[in-house]
PDB file of N, CA and C in Angstrom:
ATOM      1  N   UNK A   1      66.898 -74.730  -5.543  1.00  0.00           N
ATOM      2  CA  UNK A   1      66.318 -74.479  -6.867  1.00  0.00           C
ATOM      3  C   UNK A   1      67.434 -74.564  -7.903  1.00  0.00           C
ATOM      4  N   UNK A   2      67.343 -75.421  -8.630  1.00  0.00           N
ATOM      5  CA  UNK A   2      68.081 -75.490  -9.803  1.00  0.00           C
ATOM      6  C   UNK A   2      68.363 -74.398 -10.719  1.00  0.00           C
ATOM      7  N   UNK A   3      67.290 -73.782 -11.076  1.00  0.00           N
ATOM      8  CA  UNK A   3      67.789 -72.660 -12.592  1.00  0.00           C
ATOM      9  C   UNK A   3      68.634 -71.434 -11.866  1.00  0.00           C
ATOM     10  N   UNK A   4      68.456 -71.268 -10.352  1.00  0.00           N
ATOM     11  CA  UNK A   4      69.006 -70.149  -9.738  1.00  0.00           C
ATOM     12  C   UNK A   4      70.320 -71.129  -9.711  1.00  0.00           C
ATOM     13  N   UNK A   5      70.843 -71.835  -9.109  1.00  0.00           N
ATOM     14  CA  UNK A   5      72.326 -72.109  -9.103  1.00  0.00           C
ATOM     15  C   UNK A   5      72.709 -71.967 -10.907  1.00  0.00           C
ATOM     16  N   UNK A   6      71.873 -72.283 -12.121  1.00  0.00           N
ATOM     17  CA  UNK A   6      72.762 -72.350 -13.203  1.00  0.00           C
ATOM     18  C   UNK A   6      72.785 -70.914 -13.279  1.00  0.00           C
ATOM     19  N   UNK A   7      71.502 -69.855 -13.440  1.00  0.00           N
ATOM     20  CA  UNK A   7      72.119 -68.750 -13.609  1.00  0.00           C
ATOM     21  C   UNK A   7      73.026 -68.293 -12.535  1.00  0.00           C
ATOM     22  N   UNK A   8      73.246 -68.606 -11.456  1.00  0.00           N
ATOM     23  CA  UNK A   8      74.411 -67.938 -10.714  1.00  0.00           C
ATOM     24  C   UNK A   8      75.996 -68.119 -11.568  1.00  0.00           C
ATOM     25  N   UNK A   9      75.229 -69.759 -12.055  1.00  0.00           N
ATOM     26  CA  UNK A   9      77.240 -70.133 -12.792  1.00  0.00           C
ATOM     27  C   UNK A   9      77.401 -69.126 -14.057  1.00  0.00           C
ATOM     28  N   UNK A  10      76.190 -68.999 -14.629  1.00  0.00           N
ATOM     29  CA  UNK A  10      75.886 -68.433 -16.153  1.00  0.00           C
ATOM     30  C   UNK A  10      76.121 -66.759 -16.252  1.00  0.00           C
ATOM     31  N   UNK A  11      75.861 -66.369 -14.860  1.00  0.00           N
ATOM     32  CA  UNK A  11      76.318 -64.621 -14.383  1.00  0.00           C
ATOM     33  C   UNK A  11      77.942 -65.090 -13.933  1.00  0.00           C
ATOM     34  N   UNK A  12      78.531 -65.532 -13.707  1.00  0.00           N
ATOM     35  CA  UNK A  12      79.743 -66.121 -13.578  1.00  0.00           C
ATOM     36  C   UNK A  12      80.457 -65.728 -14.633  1.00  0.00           C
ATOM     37  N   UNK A  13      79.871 -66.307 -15.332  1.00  0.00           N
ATOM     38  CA  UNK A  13      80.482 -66.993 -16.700  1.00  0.00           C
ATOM     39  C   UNK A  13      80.834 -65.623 -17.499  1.00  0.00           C
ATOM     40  N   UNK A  14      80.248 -64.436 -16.976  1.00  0.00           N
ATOM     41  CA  UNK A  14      79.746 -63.277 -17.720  1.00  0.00           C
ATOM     42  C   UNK A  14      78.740 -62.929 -18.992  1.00  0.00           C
ATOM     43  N   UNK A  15      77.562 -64.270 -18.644  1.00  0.00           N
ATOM     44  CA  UNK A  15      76.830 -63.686 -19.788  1.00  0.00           C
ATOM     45  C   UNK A  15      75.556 -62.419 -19.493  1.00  0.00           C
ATOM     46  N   UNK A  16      75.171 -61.935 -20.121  1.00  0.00           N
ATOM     47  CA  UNK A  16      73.834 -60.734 -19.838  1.00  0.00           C
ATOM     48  C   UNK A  16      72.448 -61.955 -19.499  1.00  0.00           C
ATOM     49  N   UNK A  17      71.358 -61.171 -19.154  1.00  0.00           N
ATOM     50  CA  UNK A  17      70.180 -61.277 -18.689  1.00  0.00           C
ATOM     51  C   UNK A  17      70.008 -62.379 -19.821  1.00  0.00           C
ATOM     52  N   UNK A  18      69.522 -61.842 -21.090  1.00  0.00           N
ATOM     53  CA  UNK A  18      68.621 -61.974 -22.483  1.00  0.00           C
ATOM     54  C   UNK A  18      69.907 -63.300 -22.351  1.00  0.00           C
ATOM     55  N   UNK A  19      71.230 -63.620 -22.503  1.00  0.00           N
ATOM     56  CA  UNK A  19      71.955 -64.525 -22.882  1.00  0.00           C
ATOM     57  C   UNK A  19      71.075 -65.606 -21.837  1.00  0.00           C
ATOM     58  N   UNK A  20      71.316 -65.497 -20.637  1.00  0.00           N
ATOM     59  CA  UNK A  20      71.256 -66.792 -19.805  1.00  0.00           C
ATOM     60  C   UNK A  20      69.993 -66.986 -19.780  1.00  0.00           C
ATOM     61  N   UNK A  21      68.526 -66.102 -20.217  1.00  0.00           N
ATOM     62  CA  UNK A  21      67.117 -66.701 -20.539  1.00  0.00           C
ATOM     63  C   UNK A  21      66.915 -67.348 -21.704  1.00  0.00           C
ATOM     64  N   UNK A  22      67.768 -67.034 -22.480  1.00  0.00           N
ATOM     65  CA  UNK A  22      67.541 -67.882 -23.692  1.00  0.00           C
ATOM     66  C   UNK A  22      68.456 -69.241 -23.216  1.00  0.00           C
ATOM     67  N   UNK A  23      69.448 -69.020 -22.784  1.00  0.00           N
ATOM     68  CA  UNK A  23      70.167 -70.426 -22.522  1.00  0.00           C
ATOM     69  C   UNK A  23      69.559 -71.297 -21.804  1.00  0.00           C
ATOM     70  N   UNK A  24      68.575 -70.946 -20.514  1.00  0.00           N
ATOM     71  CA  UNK A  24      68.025 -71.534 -19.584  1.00  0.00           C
ATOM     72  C   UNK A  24      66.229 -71.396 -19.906  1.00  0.00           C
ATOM     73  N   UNK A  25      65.974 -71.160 -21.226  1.00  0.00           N
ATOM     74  CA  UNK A  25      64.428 -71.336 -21.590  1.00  0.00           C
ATOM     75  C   UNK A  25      63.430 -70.804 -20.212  1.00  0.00           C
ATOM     76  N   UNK A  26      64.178 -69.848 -19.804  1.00  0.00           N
ATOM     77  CA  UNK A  26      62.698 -69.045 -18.784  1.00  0.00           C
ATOM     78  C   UNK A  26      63.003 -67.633 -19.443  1.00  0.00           C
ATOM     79  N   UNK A  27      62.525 -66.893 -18.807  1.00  0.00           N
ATOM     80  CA  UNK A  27      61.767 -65.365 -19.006  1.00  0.00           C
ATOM     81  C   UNK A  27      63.347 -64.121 -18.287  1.00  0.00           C
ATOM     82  N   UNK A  28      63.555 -63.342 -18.741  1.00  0.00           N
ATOM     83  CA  UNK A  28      64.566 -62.278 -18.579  1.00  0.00           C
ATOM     84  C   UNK A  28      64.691 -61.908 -17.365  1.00  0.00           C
ATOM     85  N   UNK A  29      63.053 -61.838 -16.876  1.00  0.00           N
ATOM     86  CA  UNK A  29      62.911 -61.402 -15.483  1.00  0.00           C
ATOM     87  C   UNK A  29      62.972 -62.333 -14.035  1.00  0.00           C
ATOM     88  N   UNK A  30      62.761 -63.621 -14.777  1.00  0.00           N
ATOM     89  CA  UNK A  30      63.346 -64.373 -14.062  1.00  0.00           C
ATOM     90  C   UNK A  30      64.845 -64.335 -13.417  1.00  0.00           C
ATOM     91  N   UNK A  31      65.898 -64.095 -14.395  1.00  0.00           N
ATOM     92  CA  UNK A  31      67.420 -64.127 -14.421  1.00  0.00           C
ATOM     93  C   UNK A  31      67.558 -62.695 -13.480  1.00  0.00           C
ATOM     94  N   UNK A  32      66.422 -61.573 -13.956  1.00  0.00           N
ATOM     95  CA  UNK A  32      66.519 -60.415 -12.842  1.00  0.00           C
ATOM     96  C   UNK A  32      66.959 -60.845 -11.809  1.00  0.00           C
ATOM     97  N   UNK A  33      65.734 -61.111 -11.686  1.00  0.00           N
ATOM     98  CA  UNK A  33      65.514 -61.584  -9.934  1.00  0.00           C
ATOM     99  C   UNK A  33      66.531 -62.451  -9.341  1.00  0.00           C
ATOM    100  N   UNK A  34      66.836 -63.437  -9.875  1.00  0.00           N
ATOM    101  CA  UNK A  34      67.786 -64.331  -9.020  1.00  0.00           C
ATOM    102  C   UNK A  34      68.988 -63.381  -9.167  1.00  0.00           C
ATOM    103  N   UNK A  35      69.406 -62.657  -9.913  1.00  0.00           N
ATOM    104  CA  UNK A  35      70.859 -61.339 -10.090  1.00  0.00           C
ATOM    105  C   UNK A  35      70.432 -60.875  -9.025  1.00  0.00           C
ATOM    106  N   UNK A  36      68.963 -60.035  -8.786  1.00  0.00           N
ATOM    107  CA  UNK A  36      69.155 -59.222  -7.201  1.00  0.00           C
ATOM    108  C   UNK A  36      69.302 -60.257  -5.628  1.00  0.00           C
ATOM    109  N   UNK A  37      68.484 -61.286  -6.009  1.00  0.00           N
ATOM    110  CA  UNK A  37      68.465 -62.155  -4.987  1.00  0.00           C
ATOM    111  C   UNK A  37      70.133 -62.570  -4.294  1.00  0.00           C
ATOM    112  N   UNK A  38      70.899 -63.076  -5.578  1.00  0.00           N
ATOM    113  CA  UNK A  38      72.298 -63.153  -5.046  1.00  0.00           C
ATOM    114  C   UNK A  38      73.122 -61.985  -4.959  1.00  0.00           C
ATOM    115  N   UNK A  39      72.677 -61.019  -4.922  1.00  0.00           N
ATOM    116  CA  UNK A  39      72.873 -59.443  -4.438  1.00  0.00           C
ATOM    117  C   UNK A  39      74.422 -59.649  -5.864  1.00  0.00           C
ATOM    118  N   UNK A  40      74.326 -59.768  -6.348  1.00  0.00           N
ATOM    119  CA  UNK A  40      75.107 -59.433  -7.866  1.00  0.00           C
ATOM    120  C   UNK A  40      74.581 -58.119  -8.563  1.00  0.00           C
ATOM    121  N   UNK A  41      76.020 -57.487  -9.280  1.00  0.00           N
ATOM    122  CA  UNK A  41      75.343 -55.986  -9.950  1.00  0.00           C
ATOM    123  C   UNK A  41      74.589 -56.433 -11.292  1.00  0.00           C
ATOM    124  N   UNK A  42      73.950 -55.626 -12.044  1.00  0.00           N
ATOM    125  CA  UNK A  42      72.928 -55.650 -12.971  1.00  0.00           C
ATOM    126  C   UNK A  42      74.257 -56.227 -14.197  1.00  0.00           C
ATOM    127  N   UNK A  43      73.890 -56.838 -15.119  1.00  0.00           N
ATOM    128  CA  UNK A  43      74.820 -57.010 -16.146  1.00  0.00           C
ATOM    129  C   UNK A  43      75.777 -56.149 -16.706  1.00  0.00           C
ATOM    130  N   UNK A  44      75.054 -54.940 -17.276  1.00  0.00           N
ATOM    131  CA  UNK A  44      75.465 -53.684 -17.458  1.00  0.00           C
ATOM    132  C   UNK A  44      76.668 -53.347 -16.661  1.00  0.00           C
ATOM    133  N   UNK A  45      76.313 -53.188 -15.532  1.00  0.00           N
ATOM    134  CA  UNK A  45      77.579 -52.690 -14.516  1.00  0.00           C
ATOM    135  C   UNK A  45      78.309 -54.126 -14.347  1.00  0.00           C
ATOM    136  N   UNK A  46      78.207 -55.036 -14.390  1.00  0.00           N
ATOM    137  CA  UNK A  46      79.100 -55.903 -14.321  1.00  0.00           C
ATOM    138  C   UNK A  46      79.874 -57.006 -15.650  1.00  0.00           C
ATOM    139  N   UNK A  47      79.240 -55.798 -16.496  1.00  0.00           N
ATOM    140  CA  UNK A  47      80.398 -56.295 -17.441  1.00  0.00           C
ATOM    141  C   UNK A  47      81.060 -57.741 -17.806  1.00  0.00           C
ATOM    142  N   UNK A  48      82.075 -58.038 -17.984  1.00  0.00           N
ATOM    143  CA  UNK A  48      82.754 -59.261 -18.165  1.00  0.00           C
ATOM    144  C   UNK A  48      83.793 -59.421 -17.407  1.00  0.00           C
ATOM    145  N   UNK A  49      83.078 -58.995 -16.004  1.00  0.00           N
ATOM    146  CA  UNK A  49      84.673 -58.809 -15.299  1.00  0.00           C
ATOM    147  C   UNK A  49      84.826 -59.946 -14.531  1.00  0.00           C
ATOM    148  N   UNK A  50      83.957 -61.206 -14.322  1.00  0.00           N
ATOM    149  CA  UNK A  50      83.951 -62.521 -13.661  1.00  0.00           C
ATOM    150  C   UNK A  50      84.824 -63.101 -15.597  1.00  0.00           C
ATOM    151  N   UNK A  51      84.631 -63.272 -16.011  1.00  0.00           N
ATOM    152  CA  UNK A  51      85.025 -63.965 -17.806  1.00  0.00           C
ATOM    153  C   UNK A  51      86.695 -63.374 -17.530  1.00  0.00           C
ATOM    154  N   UNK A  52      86.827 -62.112 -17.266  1.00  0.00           N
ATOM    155  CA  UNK A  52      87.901 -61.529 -17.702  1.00  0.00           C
ATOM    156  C   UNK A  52      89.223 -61.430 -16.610  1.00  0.00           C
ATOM    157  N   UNK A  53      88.316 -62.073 -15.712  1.00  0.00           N
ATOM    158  CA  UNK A  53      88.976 -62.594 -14.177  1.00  0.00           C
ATOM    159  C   UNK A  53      89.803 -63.670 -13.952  1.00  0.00           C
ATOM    160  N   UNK A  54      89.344 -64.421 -15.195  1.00  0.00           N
ATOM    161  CA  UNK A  54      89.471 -66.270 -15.329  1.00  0.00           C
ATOM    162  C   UNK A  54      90.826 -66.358 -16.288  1.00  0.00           C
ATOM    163  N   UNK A  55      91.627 -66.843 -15.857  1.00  0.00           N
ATOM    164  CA  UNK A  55      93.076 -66.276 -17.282  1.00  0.00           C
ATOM    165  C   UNK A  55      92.274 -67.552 -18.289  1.00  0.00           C
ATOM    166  N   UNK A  56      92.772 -67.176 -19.609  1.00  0.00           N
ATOM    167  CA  UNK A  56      92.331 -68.240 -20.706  1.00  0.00           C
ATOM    168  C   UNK A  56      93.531 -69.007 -21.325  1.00  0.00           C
ATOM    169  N   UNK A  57      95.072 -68.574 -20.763  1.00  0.00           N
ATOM    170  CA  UNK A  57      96.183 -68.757 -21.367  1.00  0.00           C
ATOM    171  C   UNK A  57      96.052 -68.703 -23.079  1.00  0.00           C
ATOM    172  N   UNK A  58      94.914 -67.784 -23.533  1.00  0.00           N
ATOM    173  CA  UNK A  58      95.043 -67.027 -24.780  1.00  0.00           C
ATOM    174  C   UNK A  58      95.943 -65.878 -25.182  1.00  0.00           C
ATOM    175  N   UNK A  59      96.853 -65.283 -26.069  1.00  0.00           N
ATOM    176  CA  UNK A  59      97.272 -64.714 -25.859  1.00  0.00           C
ATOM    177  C   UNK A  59      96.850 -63.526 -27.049  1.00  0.00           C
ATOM    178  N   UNK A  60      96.942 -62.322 -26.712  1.00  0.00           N
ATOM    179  CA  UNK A  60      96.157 -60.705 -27.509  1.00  0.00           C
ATOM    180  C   UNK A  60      96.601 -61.118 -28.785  1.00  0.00           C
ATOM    181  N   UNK A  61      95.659 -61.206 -29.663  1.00  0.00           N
ATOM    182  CA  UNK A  61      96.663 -60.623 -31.214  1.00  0.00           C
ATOM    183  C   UNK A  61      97.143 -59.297 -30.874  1.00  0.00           C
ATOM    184  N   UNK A  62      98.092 -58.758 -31.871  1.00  0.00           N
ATOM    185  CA  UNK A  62      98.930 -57.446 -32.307  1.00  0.00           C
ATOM    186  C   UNK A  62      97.406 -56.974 -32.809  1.00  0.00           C
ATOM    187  N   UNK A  63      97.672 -55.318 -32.538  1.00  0.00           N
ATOM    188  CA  UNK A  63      96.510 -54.386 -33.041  1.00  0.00           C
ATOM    189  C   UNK A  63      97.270 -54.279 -35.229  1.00  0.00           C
ATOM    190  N   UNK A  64      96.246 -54.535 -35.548  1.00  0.00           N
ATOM    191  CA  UNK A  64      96.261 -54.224 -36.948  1.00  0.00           C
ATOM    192  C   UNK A  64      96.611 -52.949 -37.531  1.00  0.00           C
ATOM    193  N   UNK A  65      96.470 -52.240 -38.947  1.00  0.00           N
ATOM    194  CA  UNK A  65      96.612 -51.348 -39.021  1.00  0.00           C
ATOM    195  C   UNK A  65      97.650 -50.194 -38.678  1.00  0.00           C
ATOM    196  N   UNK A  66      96.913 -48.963 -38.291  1.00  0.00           N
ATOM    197  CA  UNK A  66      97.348 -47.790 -38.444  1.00  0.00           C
ATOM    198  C   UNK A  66      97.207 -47.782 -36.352  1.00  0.00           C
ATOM    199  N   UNK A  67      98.204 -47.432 -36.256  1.00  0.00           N
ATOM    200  CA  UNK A  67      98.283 -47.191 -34.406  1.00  0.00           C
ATOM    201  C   UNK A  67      98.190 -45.554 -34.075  1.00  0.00           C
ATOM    202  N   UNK A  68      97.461 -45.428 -33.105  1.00  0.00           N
ATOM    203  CA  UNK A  68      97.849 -43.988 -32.701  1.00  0.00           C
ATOM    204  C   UNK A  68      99.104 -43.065 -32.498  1.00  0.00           C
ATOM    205  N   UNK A  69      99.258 -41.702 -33.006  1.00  0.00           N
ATOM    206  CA  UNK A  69     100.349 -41.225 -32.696  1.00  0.00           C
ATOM    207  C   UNK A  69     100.669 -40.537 -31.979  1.00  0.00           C
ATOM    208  N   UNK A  70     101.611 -40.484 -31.215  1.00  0.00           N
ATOM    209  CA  UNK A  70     101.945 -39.884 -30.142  1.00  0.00           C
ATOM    210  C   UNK A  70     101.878 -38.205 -30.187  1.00  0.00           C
ATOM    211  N   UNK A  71     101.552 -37.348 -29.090  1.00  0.00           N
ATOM    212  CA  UNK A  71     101.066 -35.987 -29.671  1.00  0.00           C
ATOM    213  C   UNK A  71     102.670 -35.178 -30.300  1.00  0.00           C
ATOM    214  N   UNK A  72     103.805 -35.769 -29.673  1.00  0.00           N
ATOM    215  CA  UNK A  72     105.392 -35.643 -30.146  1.00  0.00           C
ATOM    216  C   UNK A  72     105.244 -35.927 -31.837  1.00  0.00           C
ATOM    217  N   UNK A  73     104.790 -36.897 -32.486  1.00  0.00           N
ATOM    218  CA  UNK A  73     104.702 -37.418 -33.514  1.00  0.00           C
ATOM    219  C   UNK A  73     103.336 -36.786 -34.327  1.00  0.00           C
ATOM    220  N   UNK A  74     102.517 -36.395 -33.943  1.00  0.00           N
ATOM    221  CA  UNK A  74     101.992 -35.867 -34.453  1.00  0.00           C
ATOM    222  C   UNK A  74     101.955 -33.850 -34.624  1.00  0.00           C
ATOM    223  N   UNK A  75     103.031 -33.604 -34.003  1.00  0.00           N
ATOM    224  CA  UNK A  75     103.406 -32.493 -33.749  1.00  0.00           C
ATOM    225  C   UNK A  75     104.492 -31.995 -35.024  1.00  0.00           C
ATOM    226  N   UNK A  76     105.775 -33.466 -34.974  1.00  0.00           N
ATOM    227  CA  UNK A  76     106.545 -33.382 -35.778  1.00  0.00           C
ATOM    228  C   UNK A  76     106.311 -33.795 -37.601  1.00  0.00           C
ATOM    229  N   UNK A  77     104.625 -34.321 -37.316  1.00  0.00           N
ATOM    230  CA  UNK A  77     104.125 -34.790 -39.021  1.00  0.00           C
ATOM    231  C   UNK A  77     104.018 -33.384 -39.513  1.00  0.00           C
ATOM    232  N   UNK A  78     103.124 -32.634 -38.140  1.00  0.00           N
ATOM    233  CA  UNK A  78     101.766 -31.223 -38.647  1.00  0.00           C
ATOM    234  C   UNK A  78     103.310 -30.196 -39.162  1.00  0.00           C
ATOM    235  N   UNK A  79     104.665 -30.372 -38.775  1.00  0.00           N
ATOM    236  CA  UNK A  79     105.488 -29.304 -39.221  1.00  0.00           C
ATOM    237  C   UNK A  79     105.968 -29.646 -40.136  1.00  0.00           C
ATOM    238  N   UNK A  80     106.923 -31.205 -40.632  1.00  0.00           N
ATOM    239  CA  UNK A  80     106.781 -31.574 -41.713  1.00  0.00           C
ATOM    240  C   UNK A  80     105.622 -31.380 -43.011  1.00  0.00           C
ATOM    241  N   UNK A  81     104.524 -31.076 -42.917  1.00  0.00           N
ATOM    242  CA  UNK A  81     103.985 -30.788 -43.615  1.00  0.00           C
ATOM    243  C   UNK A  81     103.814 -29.392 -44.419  1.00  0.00           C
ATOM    244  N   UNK A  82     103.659 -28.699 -43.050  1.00  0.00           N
ATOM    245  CA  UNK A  82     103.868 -27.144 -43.340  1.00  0.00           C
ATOM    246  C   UNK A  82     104.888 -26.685 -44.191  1.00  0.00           C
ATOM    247  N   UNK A  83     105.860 -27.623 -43.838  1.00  0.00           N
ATOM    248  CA  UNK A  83     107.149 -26.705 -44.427  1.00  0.00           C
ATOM    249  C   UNK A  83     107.132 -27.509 -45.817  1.00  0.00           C
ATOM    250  N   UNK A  84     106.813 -28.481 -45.961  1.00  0.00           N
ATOM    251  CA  UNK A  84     106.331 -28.653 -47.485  1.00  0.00           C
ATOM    252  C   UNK A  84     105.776 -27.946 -48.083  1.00  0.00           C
ATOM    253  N   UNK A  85     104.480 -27.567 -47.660  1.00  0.00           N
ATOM    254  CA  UNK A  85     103.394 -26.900 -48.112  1.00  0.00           C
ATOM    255  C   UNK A  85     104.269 -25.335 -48.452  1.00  0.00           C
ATOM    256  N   UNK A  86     105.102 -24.926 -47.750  1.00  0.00           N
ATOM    257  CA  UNK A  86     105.740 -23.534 -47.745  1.00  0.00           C
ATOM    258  C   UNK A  86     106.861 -23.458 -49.115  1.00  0.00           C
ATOM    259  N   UNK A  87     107.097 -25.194 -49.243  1.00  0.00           N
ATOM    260  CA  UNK A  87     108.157 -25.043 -50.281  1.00  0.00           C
ATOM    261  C   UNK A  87     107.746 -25.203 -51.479  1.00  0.00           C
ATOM    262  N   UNK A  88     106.162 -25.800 -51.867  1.00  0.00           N
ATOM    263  CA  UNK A  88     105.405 -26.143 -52.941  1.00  0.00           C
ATOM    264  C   UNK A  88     104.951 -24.076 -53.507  1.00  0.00           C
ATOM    265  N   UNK A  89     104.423 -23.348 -52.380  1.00  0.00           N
ATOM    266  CA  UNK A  89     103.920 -21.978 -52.616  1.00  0.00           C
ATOM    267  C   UNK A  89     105.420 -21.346 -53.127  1.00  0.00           C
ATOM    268  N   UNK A  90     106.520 -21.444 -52.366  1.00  0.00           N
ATOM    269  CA  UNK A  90     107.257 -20.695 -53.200  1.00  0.00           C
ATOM    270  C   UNK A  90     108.198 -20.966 -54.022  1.00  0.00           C
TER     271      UNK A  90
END
């Protein structure tokens, strides 16, 4: 059967249910079924971890913004502050 080998490549690929019925013009429950048939987990639980398996030789942008601070660094802001705050009152 044909649409079961594409959705097998198309659950591969890491797309959801609703993605590969619209890609393959049948019904959601169709894509169910062939997911339990090839004993594959539900989308949900399987995530993008076939996609994220595959290297893309892409490489991460840098995170933007404001980065988290370390609880050291945020320890040494919360006293810096205080003691401002102590030198503004008196």
């Amino acid at each position: 059967m044909k649409v079961r080998a594409d959705i097998a490549a198309l659950i591969r690929a890491g797309h959801t249910n609703a993605s590969i019925a619209h890609r393959l013009h049948c019904d959601r429950s169709t894509v169910a079924r062939a997911r339990r048939a090839l004993d594959l987990p539900p989308a949900d639980q399987l995530g993008r971890l076939y996609a994220e398996a595959v290297p893309t030789g892409r490489a991460l942008k840098p995170p933007t913004g404001r980065l988290p601070l370390s609880p050291a660094q945020q320890a040494a802001n919360r006293e810096r502050l205080l003691a401002a705050l102590r030198a503004d009152a008196a």
